[in-house]
Protein backbone atom coordinates (compact mmCIF):
# COMPACT_ATOMS: atom_id res chain seq x y z
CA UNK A 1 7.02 -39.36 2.94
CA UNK A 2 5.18 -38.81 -0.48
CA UNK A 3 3.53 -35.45 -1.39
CA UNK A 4 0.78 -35.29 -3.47
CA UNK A 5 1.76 -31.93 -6.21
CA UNK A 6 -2.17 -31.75 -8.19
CA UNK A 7 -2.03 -30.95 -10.98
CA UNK A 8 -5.08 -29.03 -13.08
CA UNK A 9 -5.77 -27.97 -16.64
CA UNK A 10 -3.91 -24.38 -16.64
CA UNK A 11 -1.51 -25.00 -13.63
CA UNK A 12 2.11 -23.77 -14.59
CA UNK A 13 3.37 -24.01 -10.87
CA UNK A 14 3.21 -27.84 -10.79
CA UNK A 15 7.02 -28.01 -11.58
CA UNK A 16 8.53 -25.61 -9.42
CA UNK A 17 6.61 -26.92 -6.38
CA UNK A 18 8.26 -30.42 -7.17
CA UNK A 19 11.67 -28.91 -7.54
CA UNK A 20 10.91 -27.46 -4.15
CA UNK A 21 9.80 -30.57 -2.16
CA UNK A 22 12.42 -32.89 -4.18
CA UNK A 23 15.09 -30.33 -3.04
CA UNK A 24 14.64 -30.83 1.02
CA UNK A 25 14.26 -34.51 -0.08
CA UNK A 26 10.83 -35.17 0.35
CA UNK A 27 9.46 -37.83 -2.48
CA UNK A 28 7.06 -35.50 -4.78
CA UNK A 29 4.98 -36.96 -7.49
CA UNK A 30 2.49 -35.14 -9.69
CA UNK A 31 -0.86 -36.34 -9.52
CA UNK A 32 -3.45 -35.62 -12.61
CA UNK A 33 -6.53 -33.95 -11.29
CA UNK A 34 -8.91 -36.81 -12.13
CA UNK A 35 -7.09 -39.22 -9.85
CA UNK A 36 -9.71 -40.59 -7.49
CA UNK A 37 -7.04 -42.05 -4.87
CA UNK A 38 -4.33 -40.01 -2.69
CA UNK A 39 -3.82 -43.40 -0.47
CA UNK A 40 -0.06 -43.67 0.16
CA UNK A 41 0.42 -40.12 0.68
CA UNK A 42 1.21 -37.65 3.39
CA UNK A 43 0.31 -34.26 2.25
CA UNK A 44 -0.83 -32.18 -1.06
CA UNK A 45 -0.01 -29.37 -3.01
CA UNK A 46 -1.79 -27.48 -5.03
CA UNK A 47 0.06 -25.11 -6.81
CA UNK A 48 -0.42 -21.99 -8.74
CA UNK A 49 -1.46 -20.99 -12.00
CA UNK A 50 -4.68 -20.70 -13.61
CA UNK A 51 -6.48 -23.86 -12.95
CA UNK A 52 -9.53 -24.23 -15.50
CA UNK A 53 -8.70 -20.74 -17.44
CA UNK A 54 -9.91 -19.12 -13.80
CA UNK A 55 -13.16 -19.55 -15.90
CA UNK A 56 -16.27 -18.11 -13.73
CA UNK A 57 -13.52 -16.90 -10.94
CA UNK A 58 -9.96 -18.35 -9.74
CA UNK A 59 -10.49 -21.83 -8.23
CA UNK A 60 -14.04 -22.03 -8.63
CA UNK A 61 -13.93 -24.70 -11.35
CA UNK A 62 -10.72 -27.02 -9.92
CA UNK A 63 -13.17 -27.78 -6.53
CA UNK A 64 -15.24 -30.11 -8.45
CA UNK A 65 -11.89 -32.09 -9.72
CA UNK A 66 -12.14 -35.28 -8.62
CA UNK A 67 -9.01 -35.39 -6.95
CA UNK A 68 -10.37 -32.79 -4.51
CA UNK A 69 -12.48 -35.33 -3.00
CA UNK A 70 -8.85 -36.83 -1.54
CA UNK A 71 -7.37 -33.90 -0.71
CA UNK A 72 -10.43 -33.09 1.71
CA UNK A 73 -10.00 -36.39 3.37
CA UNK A 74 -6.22 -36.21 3.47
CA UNK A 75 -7.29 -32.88 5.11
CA UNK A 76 -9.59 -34.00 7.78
CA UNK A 77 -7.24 -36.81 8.61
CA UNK A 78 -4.61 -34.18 9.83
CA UNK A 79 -2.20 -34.35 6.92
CA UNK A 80 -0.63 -31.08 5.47
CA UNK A 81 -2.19 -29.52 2.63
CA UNK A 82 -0.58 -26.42 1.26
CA UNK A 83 -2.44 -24.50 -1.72
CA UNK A 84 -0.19 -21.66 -3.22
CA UNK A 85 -1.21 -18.65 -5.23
CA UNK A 86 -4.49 -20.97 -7.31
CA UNK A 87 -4.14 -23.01 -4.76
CA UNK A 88 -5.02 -20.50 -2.19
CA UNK A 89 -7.89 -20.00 -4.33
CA UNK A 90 -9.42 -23.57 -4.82
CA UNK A 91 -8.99 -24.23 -0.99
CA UNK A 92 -10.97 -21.66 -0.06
CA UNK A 93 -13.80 -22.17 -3.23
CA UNK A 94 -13.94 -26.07 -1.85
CA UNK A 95 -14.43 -24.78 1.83
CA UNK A 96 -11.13 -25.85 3.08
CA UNK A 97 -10.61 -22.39 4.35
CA UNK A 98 -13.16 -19.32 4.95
CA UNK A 99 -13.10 -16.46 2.95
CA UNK A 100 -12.49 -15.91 -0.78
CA UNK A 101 -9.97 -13.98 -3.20
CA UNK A 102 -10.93 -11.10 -5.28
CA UNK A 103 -9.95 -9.08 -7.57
CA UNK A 104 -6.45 -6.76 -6.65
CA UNK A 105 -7.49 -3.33 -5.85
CA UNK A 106 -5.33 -1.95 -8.82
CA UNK A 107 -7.15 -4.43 -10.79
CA UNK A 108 -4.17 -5.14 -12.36
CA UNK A 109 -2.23 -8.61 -12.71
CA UNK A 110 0.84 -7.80 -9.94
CA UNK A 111 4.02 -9.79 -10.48
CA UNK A 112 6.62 -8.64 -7.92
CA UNK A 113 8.72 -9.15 -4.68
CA UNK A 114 6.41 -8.47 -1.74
CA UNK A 115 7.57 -9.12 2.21
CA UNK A 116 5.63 -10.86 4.71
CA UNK A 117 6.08 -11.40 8.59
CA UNK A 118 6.11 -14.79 9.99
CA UNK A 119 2.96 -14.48 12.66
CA UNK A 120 3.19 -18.23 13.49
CA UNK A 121 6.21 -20.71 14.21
CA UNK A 122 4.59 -23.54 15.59
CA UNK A 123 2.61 -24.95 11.96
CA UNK A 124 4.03 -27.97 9.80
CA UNK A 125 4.50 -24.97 7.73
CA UNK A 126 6.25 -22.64 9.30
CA UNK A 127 8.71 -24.20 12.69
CA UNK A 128 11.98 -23.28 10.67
CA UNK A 129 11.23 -19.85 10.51
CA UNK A 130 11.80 -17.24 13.37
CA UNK A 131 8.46 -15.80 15.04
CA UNK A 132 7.92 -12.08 13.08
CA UNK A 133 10.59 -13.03 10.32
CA UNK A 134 10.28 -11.01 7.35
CA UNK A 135 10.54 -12.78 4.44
CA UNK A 136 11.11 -11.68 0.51
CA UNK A 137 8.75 -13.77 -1.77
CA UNK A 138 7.41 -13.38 -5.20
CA UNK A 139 3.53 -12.52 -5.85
CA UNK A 140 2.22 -13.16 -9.69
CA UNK A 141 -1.74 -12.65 -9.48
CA UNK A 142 -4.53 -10.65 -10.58
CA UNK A 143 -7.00 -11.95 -7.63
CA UNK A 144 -5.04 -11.79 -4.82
CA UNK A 145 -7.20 -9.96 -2.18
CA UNK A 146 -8.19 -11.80 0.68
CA UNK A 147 -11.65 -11.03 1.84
CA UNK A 148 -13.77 -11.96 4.94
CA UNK A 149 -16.72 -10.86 6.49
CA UNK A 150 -15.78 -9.11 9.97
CA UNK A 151 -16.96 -12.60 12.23
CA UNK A 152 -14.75 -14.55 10.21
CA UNK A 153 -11.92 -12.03 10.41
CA UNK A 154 -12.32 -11.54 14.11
CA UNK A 155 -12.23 -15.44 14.23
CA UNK A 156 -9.32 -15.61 12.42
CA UNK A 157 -7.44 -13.15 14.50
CA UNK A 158 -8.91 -14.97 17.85
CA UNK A 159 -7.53 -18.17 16.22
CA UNK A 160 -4.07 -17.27 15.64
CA UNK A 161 -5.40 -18.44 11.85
CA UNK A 162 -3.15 -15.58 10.14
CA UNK A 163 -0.03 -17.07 9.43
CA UNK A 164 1.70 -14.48 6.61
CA UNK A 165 1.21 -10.40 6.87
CA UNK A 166 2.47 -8.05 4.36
CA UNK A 167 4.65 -6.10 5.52
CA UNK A 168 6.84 -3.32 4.99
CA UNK A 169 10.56 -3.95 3.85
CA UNK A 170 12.97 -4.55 6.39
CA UNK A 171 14.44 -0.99 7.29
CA UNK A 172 12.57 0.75 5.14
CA UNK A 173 12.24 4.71 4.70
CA UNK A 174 8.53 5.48 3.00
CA UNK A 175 8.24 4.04 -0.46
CA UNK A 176 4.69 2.58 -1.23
CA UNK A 177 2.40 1.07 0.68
CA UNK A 178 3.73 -2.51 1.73
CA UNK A 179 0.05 -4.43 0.91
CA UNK A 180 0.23 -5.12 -2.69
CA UNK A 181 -3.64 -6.65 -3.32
CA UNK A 182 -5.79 -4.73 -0.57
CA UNK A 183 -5.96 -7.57 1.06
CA UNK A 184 -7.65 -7.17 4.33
CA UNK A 185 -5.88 -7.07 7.82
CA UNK A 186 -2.92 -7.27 5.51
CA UNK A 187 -3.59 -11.03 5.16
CA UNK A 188 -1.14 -13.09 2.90
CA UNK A 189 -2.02 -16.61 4.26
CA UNK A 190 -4.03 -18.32 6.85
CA UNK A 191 -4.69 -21.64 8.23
CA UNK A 192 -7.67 -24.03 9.10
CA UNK A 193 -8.05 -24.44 12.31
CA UNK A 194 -6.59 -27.67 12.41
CA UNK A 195 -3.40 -25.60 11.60
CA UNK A 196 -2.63 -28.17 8.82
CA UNK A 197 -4.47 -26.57 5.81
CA UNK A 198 -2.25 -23.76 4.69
CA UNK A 199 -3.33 -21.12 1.82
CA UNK A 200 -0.97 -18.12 0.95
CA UNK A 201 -0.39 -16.25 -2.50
CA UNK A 202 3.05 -15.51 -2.44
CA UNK A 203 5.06 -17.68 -3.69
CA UNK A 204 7.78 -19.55 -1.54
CA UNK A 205 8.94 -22.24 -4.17
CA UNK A 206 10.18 -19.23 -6.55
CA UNK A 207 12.54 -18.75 -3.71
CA UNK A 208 14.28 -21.93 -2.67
CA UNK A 209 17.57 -20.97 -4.92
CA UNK A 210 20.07 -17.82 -4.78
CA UNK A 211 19.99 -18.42 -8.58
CA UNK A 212 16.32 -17.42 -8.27
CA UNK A 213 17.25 -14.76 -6.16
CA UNK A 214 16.46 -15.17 -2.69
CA UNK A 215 16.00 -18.57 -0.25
CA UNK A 216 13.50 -17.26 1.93
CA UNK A 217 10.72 -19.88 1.12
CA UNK A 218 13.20 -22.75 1.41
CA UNK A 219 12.34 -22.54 5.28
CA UNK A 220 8.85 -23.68 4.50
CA UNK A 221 9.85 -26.92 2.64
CA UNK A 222 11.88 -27.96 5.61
CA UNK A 223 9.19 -27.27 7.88
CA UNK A 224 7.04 -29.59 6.15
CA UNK A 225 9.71 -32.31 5.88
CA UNK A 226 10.50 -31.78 9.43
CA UNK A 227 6.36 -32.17 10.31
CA UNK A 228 5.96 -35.64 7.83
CA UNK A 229 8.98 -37.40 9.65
CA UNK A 230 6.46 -37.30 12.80
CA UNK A 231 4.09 -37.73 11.37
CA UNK A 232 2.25 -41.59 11.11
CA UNK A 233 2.60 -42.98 7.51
C-alpha cells in the first residue's frame, strides 16, 4: 500500500503528511513534482503550502506539474487522492473537483483551530469517523473560501459531495461566528463524485498527536489505510 505525498516548489506540508500516513503504517514516499510515473502506487497526497509562490492564484501553477498528469489517472482509476489546504487548491485548478478557492473574507491569512462536522461516513476518507462528528482541526490559509456557482452547489448538496462543514464548537454559548473563510454553505471539503477525490483546507495531519494537541484527524489516516487494504494493488 504505497502513497504517493507530491511534492511542489513552496510545499512545507510534505513532511507532516508523511508522518501522518507512516504513523497508521501505510508506506509513504515523497514524490518530486516532475515525476512522470505514479505506477506502483495506491493513492496521492498533495499537501499544503504554497506550491509555486501561489504565483497568479493558489494552485494555479502546480496543475501543469508533470506529476499531475498521474495523479489524474490514479484518479480516474478509483484510487484515493486527498489534496489538503494547497492541495485543495490545485485539485480544483486541474478540474479534479468543481469550484475554486478565494480569497478569506477578512482577507487576512487565518491560522487557527476551526471545527467541522463529519457529513459523510461511508468515503475512503472518512469510515472511522462517526456520522455528524465534530472535529477540532487546524486552518493556516489566506484563500480558503470555497466558491461555487449555485448549479454546482445545488449539485453538490444533491450529491452528498460535502463531506466537512464548519461548525460551531461543541457546546458552545455565542462567541464568533463558527465559518472562519466565508466559505459558502459552510463548505470545508468536498468530494468528486467518484467519492475518492477528497479536497478540504483544514488540516487533519497537524492533529494525529496529543503532543500536537488534539487526534482528531488521526481518524482520517485510518480510514484511508482501512480503504487501500481492499483495495486491488
Amino acid at each position: 500500500m504505497r502513497v504517493a505525498v507530491v511534492q511542489f516548489p513552496g510545499s512545507n506540508c510534505d513532511q507532516d503528511a508523511l508522518w501522518a500516513l507512516r504513523l497508521v503504517g501505510l508506506r509513504a514516499e515523497l514524490v518530486w513534482h516532475t515525476e512522470g510515473s505514479l505506477e506502483g502506487f495506491q493513492a496521492a497526497v498533495l499537501p499544503g503550502g504554497f506550491s509555486y509562490g501561489d504565483y497568479l492564484r493558489a494552485g494555479a501553477l502546480a496543475k501543469f506539474s508533470p506529476v499531475m498528469q498521474e495523479v489524474r489517472r490514479l484518479a480516474l482509476r478509483g484510487y484515493p487522492v486527498l489534496g489538503i489546504c494547497n492541495g485543495f487548491q490545485v485539485l480544483t485548478e486541474a478540474g479534479l473537483l468543481p469550484g475554486a478557492l478565494l480569497a478569506n473574507t477578512n482577507l487576512h491569512f487565518t491560522c487557527k483551530e476551526v471545527y467541522l462536522r463529519v457529513e459523510r461516513t461511508d468515503l475512503p476518507f472518512t469510515s472511522a469517523y462517526a456520522q455528524g462528528q465534530v472535529l477540532r482541526l487546524p486552518i493556516a490559509h489566506a484563500e480558503g473560501r470555497y466558491y461555487a456557482d449555485e448549479e454546482t452547489l445545488e449539485r453538490l448538496e444533491q450529491n452528498r459531495q460535502v463531506v466537512f462543514r464548519y461548525a460551531p464548537a461543541p457546546h458552545a454559548a455565542g462567541g464568533p461566528d463558527h465559518n472562519p473563510n466565508g466559505s459558502l454553505h459552510d463548505i470545508a471539503g468536498i468530494v468528486n463524485e467518484g467519492g475518492n477525490v477528497l479536497g478540504m483546507m483544514p488540516h487533519p495531519e497537524r492533529a494525529v498527536e496529543e503532543v500536537l494537541g488534539g487526534t482528531d484527524g488521526l481518524g482520517l489516516f485510518w480510514s484511508l489505510k482501512a480503504a487501500l487494504e481492499v483495495l486491488p494493488a
